[in-house]
N, C-alpha and C. Protein backbone atom coordinates (compact mmCIF):
# COMPACT_ATOMS: atom_id res chain seq x y z
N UNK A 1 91.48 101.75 88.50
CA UNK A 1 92.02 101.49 89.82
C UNK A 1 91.25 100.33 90.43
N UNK A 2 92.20 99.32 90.90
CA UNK A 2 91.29 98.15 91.88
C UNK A 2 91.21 98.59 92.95
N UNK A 3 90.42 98.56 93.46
CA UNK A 3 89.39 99.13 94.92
C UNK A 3 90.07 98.33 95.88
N UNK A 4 91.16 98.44 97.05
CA UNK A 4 91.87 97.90 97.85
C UNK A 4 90.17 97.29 98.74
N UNK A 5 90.76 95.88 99.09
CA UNK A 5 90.01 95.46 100.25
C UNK A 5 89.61 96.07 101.62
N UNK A 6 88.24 96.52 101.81
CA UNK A 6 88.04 96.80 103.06
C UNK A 6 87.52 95.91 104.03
N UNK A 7 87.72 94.13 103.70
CA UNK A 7 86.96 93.72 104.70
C UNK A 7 86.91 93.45 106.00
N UNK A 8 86.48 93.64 107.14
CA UNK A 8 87.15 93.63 108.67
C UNK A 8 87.69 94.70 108.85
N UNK A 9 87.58 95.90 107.93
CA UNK A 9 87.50 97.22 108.37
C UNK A 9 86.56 97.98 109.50
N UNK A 10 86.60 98.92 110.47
CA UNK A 10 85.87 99.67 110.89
C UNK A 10 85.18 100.28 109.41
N UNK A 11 83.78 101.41 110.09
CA UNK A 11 83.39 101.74 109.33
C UNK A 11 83.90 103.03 109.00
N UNK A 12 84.61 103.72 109.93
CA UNK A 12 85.34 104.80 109.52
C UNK A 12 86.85 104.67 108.73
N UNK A 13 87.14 103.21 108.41
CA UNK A 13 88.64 103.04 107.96
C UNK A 13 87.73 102.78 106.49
N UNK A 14 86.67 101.96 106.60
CA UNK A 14 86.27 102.10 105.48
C UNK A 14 85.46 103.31 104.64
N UNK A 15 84.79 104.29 105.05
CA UNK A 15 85.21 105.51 105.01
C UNK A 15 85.38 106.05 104.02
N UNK A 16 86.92 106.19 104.72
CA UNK A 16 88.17 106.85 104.04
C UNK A 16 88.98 106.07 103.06
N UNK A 17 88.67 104.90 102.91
CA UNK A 17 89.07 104.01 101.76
C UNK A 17 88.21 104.70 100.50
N UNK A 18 87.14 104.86 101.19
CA UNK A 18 85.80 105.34 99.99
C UNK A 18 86.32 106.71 99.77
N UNK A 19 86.78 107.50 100.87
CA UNK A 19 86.72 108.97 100.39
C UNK A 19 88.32 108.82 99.25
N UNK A 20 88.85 107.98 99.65
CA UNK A 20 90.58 108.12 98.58
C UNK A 20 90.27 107.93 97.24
N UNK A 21 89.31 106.41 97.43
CA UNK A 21 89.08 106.24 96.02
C UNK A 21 88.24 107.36 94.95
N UNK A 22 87.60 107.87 95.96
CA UNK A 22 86.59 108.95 95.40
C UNK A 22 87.57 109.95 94.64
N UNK A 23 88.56 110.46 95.48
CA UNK A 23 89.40 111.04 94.83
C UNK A 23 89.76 110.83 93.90
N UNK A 24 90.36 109.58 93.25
CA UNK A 24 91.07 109.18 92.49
C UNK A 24 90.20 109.03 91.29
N UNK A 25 89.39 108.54 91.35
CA UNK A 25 88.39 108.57 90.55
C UNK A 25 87.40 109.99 89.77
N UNK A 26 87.57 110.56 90.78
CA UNK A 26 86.41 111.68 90.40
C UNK A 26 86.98 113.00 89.67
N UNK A 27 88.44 113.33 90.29
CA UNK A 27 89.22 114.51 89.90
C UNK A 27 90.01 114.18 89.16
N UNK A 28 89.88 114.96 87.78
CA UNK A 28 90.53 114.59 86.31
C UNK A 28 92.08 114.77 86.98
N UNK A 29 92.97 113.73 86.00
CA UNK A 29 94.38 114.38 86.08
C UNK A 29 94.98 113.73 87.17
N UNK A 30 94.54 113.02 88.12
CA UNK A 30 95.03 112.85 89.32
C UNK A 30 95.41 111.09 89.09
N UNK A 31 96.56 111.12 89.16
CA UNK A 31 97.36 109.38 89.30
C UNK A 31 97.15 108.41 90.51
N UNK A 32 97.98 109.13 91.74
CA UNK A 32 97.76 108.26 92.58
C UNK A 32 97.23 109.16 94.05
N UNK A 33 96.69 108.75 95.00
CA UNK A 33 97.18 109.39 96.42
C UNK A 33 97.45 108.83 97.61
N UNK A 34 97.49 109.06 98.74
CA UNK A 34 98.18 108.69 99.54
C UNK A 34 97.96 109.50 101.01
N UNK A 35 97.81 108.70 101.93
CA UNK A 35 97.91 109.59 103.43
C UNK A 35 99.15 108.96 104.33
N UNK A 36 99.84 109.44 104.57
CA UNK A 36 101.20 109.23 105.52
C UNK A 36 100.75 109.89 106.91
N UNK A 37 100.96 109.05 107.88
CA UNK A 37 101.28 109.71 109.07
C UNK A 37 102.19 110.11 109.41
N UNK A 38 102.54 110.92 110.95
CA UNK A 38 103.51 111.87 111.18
C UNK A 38 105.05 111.69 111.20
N UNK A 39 104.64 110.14 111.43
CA UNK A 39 105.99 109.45 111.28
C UNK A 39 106.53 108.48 110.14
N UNK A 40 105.52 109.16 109.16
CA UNK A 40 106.24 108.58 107.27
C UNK A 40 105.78 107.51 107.31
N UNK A 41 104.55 107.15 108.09
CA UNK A 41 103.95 105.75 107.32
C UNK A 41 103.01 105.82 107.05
N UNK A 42 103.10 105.09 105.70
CA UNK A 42 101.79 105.40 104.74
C UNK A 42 100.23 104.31 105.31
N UNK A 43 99.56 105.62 105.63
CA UNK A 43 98.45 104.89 106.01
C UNK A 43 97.54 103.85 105.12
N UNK A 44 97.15 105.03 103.98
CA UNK A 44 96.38 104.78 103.17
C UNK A 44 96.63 105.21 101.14
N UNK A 45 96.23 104.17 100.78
CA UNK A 45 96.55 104.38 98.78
C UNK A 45 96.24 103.81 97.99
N UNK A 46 95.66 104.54 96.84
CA UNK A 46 95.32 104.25 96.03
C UNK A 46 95.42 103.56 95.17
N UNK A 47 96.22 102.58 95.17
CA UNK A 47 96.95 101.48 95.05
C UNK A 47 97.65 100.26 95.99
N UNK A 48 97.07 100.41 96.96
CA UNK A 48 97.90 99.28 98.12
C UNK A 48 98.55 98.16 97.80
N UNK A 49 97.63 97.48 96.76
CA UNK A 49 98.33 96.12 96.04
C UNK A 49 99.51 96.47 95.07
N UNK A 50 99.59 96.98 94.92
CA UNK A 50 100.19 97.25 93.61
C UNK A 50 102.04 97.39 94.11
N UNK A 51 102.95 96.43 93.97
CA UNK A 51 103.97 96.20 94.08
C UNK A 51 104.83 95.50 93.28
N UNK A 52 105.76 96.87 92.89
CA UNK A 52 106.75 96.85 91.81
C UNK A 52 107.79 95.83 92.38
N UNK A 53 108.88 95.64 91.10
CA UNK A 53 110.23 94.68 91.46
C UNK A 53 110.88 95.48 92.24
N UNK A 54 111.62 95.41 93.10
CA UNK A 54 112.80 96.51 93.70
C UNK A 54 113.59 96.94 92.47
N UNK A 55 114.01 98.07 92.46
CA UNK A 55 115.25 98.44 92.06
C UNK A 55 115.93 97.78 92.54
N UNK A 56 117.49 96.68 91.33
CA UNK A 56 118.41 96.35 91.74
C UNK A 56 118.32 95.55 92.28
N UNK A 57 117.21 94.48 92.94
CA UNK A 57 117.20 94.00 93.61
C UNK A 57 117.33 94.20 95.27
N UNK A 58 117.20 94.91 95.56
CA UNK A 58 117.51 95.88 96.71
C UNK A 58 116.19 95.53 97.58
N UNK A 59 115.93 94.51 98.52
CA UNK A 59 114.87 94.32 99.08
C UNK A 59 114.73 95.45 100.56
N UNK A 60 113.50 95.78 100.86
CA UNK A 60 113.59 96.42 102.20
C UNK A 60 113.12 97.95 101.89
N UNK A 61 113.27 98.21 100.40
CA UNK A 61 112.93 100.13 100.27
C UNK A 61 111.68 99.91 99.91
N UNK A 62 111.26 100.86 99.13
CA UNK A 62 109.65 101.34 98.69
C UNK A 62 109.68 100.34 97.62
N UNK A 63 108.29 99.78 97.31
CA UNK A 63 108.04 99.19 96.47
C UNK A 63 106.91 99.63 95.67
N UNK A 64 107.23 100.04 94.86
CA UNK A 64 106.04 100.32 93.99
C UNK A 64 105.31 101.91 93.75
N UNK A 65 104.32 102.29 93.33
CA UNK A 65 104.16 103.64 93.02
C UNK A 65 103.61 104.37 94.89
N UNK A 66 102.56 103.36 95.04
CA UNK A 66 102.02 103.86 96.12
C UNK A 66 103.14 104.34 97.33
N UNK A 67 104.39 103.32 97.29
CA UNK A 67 105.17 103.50 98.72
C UNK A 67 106.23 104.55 98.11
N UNK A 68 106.35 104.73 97.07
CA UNK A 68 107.46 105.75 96.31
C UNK A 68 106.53 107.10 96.63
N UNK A 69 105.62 107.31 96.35
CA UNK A 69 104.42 108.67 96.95
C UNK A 69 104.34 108.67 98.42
N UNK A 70 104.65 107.73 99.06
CA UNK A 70 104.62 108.30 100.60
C UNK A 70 105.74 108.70 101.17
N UNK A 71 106.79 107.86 100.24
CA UNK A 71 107.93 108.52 100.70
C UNK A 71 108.86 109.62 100.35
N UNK A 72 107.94 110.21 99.13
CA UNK A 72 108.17 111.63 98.45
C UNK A 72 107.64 112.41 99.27
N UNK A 73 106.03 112.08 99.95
CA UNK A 73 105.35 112.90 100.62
C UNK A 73 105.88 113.42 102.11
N UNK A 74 106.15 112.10 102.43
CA UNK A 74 107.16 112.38 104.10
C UNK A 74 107.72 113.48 103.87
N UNK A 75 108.67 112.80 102.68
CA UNK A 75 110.47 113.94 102.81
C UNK A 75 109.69 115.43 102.32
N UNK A 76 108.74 115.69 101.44
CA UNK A 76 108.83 116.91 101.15
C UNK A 76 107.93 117.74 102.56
N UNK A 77 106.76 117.18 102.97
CA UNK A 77 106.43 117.53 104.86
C UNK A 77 107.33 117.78 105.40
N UNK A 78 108.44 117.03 105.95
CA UNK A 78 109.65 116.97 106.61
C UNK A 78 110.30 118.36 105.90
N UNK A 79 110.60 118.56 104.84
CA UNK A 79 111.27 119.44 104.61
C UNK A 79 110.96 120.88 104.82
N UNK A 80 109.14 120.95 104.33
CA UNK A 80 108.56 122.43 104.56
C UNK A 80 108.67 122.89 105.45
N UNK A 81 108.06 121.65 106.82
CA UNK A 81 107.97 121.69 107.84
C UNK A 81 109.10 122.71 108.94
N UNK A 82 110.18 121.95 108.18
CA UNK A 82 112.28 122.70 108.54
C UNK A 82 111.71 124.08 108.01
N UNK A 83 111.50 124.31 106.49
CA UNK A 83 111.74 125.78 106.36
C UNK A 83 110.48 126.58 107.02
N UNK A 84 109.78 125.80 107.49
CA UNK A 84 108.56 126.89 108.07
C UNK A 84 109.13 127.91 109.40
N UNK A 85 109.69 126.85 110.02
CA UNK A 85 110.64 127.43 111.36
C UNK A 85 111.63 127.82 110.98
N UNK A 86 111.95 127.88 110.08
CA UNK A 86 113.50 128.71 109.92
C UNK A 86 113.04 130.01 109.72
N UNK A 87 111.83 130.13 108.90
CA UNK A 87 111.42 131.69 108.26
C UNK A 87 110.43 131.94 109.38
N UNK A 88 110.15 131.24 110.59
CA UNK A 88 109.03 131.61 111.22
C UNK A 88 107.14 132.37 110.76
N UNK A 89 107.58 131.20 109.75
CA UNK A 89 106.49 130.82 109.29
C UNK A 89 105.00 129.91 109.45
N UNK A 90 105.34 129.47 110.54
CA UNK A 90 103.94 129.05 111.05
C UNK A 90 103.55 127.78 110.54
N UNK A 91 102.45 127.22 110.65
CA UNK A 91 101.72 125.56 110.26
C UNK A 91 102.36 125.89 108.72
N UNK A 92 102.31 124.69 107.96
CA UNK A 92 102.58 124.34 106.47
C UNK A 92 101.28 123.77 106.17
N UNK A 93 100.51 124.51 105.58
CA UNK A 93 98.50 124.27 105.01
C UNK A 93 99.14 123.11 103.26
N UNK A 94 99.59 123.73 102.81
CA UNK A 94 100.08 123.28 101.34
C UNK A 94 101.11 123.17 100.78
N UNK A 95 101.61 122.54 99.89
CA UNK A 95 102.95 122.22 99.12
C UNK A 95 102.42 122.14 97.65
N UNK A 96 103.12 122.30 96.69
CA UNK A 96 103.25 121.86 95.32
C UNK A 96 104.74 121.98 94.77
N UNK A 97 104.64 120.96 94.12
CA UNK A 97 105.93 120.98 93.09
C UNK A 97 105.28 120.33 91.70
N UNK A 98 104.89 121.37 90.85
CA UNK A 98 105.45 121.55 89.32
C UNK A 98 106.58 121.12 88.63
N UNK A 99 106.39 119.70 88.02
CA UNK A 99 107.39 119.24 87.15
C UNK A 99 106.82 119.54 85.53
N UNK A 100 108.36 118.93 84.91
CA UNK A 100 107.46 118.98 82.96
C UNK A 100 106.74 117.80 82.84
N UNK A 101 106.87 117.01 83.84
CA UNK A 101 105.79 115.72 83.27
C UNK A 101 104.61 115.63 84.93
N UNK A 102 104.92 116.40 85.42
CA UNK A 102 103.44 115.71 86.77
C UNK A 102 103.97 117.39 87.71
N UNK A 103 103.35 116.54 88.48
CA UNK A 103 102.99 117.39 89.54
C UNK A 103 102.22 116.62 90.82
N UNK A 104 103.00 117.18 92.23
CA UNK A 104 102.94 116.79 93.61
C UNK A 104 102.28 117.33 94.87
N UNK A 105 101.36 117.38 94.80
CA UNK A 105 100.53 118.44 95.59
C UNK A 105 100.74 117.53 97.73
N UNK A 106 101.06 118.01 98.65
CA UNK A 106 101.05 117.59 100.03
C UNK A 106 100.18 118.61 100.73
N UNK A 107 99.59 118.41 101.51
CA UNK A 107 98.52 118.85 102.28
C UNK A 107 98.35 118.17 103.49
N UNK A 108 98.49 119.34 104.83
CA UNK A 108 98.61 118.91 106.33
C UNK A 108 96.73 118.09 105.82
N UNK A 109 96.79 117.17 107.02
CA UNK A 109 95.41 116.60 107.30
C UNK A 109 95.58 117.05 109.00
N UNK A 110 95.95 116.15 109.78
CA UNK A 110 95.82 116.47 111.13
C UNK A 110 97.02 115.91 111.99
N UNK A 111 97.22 116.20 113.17
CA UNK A 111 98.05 115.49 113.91
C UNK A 111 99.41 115.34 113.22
N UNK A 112 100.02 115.90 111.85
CA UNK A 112 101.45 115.42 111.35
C UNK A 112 101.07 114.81 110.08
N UNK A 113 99.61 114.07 110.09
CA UNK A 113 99.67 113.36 109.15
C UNK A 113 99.30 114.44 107.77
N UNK A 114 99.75 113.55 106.39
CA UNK A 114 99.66 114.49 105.04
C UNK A 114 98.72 113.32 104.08
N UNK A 115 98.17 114.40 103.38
CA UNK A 115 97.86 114.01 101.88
C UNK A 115 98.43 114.37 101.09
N UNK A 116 98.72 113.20 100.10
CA UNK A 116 99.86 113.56 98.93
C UNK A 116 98.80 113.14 97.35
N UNK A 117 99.29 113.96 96.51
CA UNK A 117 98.26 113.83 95.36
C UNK A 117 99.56 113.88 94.07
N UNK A 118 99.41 112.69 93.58
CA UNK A 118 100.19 112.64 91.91
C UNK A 118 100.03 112.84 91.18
N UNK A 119 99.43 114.01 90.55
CA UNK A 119 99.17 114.28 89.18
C UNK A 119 99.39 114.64 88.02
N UNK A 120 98.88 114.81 86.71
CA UNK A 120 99.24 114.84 85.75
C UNK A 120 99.90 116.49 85.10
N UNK A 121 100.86 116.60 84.41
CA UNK A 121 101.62 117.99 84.48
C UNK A 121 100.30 118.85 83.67
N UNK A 122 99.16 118.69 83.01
CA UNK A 122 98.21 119.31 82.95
C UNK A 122 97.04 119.37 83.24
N UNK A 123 96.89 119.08 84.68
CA UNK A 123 95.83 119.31 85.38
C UNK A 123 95.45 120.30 86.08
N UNK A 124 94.14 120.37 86.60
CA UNK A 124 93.74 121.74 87.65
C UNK A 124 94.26 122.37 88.27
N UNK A 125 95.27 122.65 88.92
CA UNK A 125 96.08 122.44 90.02
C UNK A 125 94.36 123.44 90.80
N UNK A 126 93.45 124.01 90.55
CA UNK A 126 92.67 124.72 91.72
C UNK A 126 91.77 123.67 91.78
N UNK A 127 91.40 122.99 91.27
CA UNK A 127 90.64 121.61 91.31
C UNK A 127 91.16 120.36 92.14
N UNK A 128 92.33 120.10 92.03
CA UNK A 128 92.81 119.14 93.07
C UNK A 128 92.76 119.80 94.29
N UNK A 129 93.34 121.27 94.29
CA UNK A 129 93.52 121.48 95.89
C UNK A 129 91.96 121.62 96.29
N UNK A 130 91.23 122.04 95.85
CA UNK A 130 89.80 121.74 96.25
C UNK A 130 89.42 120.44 96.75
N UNK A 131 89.79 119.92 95.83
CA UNK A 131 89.21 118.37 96.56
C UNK A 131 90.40 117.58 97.56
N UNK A 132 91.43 117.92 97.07
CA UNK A 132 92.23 117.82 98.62
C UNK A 132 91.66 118.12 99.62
N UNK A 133 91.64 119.56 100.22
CA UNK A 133 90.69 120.44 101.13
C UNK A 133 89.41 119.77 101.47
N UNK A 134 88.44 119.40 100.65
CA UNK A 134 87.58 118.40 101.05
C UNK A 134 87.78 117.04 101.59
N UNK A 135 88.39 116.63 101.18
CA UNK A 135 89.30 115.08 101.78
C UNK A 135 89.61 115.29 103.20
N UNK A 136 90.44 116.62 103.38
CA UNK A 136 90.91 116.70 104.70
C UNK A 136 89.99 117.48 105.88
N UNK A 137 89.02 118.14 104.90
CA UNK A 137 87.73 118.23 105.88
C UNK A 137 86.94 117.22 106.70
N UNK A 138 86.86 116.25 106.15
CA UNK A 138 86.27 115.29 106.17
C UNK A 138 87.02 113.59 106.74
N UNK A 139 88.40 114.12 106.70
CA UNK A 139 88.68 113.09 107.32
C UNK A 139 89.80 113.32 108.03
N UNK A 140 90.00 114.48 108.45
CA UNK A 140 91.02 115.25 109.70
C UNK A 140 90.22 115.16 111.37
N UNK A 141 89.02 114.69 111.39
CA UNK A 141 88.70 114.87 112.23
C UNK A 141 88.45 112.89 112.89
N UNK A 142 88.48 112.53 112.00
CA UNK A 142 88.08 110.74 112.47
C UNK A 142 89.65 110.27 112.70
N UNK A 143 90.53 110.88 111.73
CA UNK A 143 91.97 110.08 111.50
C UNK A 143 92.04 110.22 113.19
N UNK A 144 92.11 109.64 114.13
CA UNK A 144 92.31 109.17 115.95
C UNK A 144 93.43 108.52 115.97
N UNK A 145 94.43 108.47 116.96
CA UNK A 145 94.95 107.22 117.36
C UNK A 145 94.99 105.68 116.92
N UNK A 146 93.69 105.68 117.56
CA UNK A 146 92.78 103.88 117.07
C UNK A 146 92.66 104.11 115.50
N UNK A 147 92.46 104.72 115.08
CA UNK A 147 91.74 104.38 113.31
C UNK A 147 93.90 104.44 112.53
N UNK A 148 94.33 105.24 112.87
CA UNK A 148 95.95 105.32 112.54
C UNK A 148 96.30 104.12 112.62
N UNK A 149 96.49 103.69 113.66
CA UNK A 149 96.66 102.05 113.84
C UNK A 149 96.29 101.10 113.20
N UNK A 150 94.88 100.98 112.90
CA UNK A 150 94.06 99.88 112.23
C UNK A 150 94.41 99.96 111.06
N UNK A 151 94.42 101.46 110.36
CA UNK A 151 95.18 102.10 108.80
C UNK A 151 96.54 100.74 108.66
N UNK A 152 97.38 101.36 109.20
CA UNK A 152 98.26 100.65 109.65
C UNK A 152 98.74 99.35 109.39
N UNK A 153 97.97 98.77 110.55
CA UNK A 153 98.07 97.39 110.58
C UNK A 153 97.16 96.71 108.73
N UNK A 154 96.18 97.50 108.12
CA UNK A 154 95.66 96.62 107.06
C UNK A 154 96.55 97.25 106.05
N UNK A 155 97.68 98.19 106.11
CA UNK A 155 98.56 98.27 105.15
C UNK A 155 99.70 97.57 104.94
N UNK A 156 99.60 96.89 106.28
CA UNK A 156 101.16 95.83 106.45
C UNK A 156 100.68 94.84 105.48
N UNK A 157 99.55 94.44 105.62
CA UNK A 157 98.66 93.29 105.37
C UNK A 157 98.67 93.02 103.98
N UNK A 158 98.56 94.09 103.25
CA UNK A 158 98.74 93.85 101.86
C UNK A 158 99.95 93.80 101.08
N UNK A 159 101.04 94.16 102.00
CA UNK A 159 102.56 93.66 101.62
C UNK A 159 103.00 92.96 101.43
């Protein structure tokens, strides 16, 4: 993985650049990740540079692995989120979906926003959510207003 640029970062945006990559790096099995805010934009990933051709030529959708994971991650939040209130079920803590080739782990962080984790169809699954859980220990409480924004704005940046 190339280590996305933090320069002219705060030190808490840089951080959490450190805590993603940590992820990605440290927990076997794990492809890509990703933090989306409440309103489906991807803050932060493990790949920021990294931009595929469009499908079709089709300019304007997701490009690439990182923006295809945030926008899996939105819709499947968005969706739990629906059945949580339908069954009166309360906050949504976790998600997984089990495929034959990977697997999709989403996890509330704070305020709406999620962590999304891509991994490999034979990995930990109690090992990622562990270190998910740590991720969002650790950075559910800085993700603010101001730091969302700045996320933000240095993700446009690399587009």
């Amino acid at each position: 993985m190339t280590a996305p640029s933090t320069f002219g970062l705060s030190t808490e945006a840089r951080n959490l650049h450190w805590l993603l990559s940590n992820l990605v790096e440290e927990v076997p099995g794990v492809h890509s990740v990703t933090v989306v805010s409440s309103d489906g934009l991807m803050l932060l990933s493990s790949d920021p540079g990294h931009l595929a051709a469009p499908v079709g030529g089709v300019q304007g959708g997701p490009r690439g692995s990182s923006a295809d994971l945030a926008t899996i991650v939105s819709g499947i939040g968005s969706l739990t989120i629906g059945a949580a209130k339908l069954m009166d079920g309360g906050g949504v803590k976790q998600t997984m979906v089990a495929m034959d080739e990977g697997s999709v782990f989403v996890m509330s962080i704070s305020d709406g926003s999620l962590l999304g984790v891509h991994a490999t169809p034979d990995c930990d699954m109690s090992v990622i959510a562990y270190h998910m859980a740590l991720f969002v220990g650790r950075a559910g409480h800085v993700l603010t207003p101001e730091l969302r924004s700045e996320l933000r704005k240095s993700m446009e940046s690399t587009q």
